[in-house]
PDB file of N, CA and C in Angstrom:
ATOM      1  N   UNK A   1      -9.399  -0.897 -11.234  1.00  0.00           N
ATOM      2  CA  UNK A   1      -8.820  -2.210 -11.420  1.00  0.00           C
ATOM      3  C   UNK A   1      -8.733  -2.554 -12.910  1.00  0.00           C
ATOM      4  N   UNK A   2      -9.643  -1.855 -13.892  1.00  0.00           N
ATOM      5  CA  UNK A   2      -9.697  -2.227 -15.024  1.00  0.00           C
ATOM      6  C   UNK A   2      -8.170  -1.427 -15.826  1.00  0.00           C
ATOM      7  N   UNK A   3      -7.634  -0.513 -15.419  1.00  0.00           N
ATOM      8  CA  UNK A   3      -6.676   0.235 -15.702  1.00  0.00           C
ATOM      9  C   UNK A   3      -5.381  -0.727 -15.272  1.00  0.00           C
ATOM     10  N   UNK A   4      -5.795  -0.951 -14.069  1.00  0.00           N
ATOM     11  CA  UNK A   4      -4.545  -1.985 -13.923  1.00  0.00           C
ATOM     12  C   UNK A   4      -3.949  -3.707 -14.833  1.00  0.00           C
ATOM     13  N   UNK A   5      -5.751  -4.032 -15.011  1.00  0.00           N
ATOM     14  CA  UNK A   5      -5.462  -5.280 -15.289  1.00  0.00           C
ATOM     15  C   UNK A   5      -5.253  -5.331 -17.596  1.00  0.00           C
ATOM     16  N   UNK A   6      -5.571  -3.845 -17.765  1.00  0.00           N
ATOM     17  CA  UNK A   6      -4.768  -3.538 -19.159  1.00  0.00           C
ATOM     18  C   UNK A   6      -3.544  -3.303 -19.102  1.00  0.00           C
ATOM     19  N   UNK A   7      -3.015  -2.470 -18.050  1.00  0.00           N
ATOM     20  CA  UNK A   7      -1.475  -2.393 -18.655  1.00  0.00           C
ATOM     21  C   UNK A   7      -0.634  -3.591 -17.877  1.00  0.00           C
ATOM     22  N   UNK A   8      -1.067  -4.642 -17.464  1.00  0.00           N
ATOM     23  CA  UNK A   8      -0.475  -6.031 -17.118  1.00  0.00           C
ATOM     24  C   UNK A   8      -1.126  -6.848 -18.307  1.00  0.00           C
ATOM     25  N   UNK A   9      -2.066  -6.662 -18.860  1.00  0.00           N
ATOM     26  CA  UNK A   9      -1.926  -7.030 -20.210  1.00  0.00           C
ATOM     27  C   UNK A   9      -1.026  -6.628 -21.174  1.00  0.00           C
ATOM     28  N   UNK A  10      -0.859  -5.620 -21.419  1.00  0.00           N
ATOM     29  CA  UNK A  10       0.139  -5.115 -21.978  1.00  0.00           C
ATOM     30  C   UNK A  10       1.331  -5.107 -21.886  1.00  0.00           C
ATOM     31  N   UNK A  11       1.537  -5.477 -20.782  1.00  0.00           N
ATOM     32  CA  UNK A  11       3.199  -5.899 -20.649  1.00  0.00           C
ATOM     33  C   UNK A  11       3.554  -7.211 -20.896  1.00  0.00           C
ATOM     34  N   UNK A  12       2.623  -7.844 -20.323  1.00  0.00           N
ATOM     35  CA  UNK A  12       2.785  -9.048 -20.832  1.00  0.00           C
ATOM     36  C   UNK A  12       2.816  -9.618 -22.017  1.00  0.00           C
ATOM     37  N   UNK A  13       2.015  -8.893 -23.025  1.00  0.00           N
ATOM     38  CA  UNK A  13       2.505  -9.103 -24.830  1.00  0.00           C
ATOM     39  C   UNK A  13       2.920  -8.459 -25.294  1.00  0.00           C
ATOM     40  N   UNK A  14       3.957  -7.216 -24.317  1.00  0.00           N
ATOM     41  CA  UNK A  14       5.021  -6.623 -25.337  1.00  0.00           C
ATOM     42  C   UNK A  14       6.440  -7.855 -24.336  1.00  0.00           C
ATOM     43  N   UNK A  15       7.335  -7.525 -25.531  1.00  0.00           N
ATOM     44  CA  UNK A  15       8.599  -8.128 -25.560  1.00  0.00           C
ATOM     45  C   UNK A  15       9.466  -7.393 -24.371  1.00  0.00           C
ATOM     46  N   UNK A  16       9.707  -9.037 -23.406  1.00  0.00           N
ATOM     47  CA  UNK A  16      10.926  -7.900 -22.952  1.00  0.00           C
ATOM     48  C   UNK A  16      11.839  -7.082 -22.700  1.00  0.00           C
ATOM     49  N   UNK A  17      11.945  -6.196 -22.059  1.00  0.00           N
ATOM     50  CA  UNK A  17      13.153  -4.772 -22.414  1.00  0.00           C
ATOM     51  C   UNK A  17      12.495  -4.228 -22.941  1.00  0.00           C
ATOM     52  N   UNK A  18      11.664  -4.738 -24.134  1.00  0.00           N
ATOM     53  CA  UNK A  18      11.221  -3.319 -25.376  1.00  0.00           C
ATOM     54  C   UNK A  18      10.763  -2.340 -24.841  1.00  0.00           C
ATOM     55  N   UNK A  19      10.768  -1.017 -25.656  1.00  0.00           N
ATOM     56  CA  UNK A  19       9.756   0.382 -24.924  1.00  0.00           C
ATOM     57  C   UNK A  19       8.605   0.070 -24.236  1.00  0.00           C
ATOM     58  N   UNK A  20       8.099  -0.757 -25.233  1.00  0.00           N
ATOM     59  CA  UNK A  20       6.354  -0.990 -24.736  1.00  0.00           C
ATOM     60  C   UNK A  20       6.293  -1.916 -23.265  1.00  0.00           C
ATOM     61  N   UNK A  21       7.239  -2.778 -23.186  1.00  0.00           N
ATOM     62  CA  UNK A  21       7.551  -3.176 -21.846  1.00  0.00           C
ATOM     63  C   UNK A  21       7.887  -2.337 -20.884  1.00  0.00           C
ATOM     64  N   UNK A  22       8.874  -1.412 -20.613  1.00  0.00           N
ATOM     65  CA  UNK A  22       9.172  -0.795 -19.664  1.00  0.00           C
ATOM     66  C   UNK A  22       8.021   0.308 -19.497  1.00  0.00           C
ATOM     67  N   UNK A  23       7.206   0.735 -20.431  1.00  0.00           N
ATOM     68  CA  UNK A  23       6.110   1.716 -20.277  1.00  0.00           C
ATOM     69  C   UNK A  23       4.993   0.779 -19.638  1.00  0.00           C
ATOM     70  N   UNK A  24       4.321  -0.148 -19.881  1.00  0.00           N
ATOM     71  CA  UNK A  24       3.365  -0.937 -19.204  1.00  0.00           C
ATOM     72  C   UNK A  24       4.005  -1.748 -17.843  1.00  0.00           C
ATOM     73  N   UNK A  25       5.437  -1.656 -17.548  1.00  0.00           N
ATOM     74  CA  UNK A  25       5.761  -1.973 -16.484  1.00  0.00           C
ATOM     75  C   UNK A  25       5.449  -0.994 -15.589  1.00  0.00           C
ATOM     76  N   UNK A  26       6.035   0.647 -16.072  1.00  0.00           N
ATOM     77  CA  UNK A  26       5.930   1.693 -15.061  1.00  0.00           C
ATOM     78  C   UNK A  26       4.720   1.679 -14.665  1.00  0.00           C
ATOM     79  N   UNK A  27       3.799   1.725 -15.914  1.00  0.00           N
ATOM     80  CA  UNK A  27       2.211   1.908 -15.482  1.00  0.00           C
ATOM     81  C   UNK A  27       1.489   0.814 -14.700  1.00  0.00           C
ATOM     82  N   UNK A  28       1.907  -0.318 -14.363  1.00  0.00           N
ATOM     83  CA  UNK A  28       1.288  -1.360 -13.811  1.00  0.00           C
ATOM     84  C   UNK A  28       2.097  -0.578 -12.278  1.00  0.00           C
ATOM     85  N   UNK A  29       3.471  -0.331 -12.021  1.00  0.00           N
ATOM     86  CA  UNK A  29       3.871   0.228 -10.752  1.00  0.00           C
ATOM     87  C   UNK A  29       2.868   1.317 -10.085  1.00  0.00           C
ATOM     88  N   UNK A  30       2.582   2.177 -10.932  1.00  0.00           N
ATOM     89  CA  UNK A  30       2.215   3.419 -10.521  1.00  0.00           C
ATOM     90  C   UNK A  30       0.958   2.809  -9.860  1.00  0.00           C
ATOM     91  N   UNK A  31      -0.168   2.248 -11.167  1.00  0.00           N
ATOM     92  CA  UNK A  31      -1.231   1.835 -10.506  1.00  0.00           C
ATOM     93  C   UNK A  31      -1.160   1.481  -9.138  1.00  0.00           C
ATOM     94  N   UNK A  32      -0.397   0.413  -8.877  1.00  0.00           N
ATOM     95  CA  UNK A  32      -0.292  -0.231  -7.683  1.00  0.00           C
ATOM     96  C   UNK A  32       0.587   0.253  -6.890  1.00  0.00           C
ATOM     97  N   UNK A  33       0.935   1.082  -7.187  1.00  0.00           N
ATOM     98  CA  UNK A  33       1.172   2.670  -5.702  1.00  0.00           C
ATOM     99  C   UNK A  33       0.093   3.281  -5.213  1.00  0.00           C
ATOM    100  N   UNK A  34      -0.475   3.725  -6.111  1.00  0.00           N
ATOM    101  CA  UNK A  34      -1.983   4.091  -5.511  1.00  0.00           C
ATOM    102  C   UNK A  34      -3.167   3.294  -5.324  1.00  0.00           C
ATOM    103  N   UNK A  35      -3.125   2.464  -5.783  1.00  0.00           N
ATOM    104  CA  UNK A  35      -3.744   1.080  -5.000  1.00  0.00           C
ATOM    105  C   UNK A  35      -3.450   1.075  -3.768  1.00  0.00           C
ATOM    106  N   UNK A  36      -1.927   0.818  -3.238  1.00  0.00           N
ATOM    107  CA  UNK A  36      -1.425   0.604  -1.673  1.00  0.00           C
ATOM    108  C   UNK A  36      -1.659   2.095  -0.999  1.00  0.00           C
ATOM    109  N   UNK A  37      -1.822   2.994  -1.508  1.00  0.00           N
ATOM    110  CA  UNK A  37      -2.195   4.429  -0.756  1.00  0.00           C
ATOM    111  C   UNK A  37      -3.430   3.900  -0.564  1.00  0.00           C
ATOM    112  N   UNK A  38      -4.116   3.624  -0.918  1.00  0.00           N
ATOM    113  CA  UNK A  38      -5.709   3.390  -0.370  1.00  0.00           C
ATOM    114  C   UNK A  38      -5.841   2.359   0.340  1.00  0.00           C
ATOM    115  N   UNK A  39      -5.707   1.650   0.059  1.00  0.00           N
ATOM    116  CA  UNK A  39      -5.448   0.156   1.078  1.00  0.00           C
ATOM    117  C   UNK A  39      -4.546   0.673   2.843  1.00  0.00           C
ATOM    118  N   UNK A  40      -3.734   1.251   2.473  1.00  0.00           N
ATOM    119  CA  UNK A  40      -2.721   1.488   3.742  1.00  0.00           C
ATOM    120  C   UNK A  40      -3.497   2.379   4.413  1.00  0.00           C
ATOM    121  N   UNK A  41      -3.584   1.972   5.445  1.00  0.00           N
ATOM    122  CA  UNK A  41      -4.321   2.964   6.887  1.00  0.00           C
ATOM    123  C   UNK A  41      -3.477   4.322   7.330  1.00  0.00           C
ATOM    124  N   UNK A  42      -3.787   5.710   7.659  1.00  0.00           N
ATOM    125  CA  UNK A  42      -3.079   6.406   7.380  1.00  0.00           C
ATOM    126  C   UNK A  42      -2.112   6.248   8.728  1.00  0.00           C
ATOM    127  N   UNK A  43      -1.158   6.564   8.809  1.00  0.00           N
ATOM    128  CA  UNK A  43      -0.330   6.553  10.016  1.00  0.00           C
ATOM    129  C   UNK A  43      -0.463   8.032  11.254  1.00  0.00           C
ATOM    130  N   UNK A  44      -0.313   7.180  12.539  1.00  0.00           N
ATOM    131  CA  UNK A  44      -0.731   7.933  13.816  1.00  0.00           C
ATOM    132  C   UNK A  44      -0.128   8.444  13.914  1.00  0.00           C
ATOM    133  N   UNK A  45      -0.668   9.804  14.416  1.00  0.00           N
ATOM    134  CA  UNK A  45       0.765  11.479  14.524  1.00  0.00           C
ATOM    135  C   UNK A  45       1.283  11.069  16.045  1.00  0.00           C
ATOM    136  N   UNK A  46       0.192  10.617  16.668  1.00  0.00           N
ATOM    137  CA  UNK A  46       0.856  10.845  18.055  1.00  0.00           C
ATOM    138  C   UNK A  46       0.423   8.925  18.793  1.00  0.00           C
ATOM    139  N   UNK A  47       1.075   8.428  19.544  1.00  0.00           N
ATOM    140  CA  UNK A  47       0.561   7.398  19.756  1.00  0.00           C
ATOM    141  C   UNK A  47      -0.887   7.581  21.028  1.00  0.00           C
ATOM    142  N   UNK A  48      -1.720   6.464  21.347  1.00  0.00           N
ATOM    143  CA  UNK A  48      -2.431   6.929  22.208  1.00  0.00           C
ATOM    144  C   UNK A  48      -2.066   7.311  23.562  1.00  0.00           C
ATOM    145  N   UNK A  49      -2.785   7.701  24.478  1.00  0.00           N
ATOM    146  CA  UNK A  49      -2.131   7.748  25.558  1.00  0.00           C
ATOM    147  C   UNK A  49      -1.797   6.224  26.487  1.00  0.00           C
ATOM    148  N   UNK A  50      -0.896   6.400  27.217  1.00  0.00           N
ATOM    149  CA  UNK A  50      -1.054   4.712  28.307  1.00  0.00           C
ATOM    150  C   UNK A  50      -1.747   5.419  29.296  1.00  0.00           C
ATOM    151  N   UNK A  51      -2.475   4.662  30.013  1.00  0.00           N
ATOM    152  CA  UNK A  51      -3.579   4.015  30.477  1.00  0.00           C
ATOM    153  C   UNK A  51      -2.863   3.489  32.213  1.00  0.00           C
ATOM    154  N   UNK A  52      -2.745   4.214  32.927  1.00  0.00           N
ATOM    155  CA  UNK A  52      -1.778   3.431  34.009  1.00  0.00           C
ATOM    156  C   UNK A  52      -3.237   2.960  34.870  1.00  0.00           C
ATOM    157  N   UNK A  53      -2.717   1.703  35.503  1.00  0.00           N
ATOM    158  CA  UNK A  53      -3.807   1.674  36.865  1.00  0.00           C
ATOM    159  C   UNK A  53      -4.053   2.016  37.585  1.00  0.00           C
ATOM    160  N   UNK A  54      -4.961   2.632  38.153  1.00  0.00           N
ATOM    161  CA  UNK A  54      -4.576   2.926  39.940  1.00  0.00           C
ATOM    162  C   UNK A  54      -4.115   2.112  40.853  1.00  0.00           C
ATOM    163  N   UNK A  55      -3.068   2.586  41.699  1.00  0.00           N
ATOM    164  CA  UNK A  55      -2.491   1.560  42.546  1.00  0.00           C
ATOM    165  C   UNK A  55      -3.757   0.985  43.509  1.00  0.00           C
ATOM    166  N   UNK A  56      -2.959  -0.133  44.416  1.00  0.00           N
ATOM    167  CA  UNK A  56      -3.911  -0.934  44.738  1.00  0.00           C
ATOM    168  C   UNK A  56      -3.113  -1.063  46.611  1.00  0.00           C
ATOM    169  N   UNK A  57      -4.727  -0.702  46.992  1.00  0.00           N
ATOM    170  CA  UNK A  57      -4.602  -0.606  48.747  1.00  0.00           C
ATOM    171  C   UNK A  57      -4.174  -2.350  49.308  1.00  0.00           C
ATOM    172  N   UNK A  58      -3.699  -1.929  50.032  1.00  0.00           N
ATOM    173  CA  UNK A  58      -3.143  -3.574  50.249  1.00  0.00           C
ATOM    174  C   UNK A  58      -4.746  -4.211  51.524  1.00  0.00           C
ATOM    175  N   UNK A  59      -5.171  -5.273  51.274  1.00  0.00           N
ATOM    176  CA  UNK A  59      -6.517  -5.938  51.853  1.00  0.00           C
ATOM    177  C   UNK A  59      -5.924  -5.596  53.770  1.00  0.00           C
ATOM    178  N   UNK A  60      -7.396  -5.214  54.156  1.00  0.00           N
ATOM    179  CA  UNK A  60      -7.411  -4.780  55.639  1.00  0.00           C
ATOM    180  C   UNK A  60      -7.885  -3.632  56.226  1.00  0.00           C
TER     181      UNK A  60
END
């Protein structure tokens, strides 16, 4: 987090457009790509199975 919250410093007191902006922009992206890789739960290969009921004897 400390990586992140320097180069959002850094973008923020370079000028916009300038080099130093679009470089502390990319790097604030990247960070927070791999931020959301860790945060994001990995996705299910297969779903679970359903679950049917057993049918039901009619009363008598």
């Amino acid at each position: 987090m400390r990586e992140h919250r320097e180069a959002v410093q850094r973008r923020q007191a370079a000028s916009l457009g300038s080099e130093e902006f679009e470089r502390a922009a990319a790097e604030v992206a990247e960070i927070e790509i791999r931020i959301a890789a860790l945060e994001e739960p990995p996705p299910h290969v297969t779903p679970p199975p359903r679950v049917t009921p057993p049918p039901q004897r009619p009363p008598g």
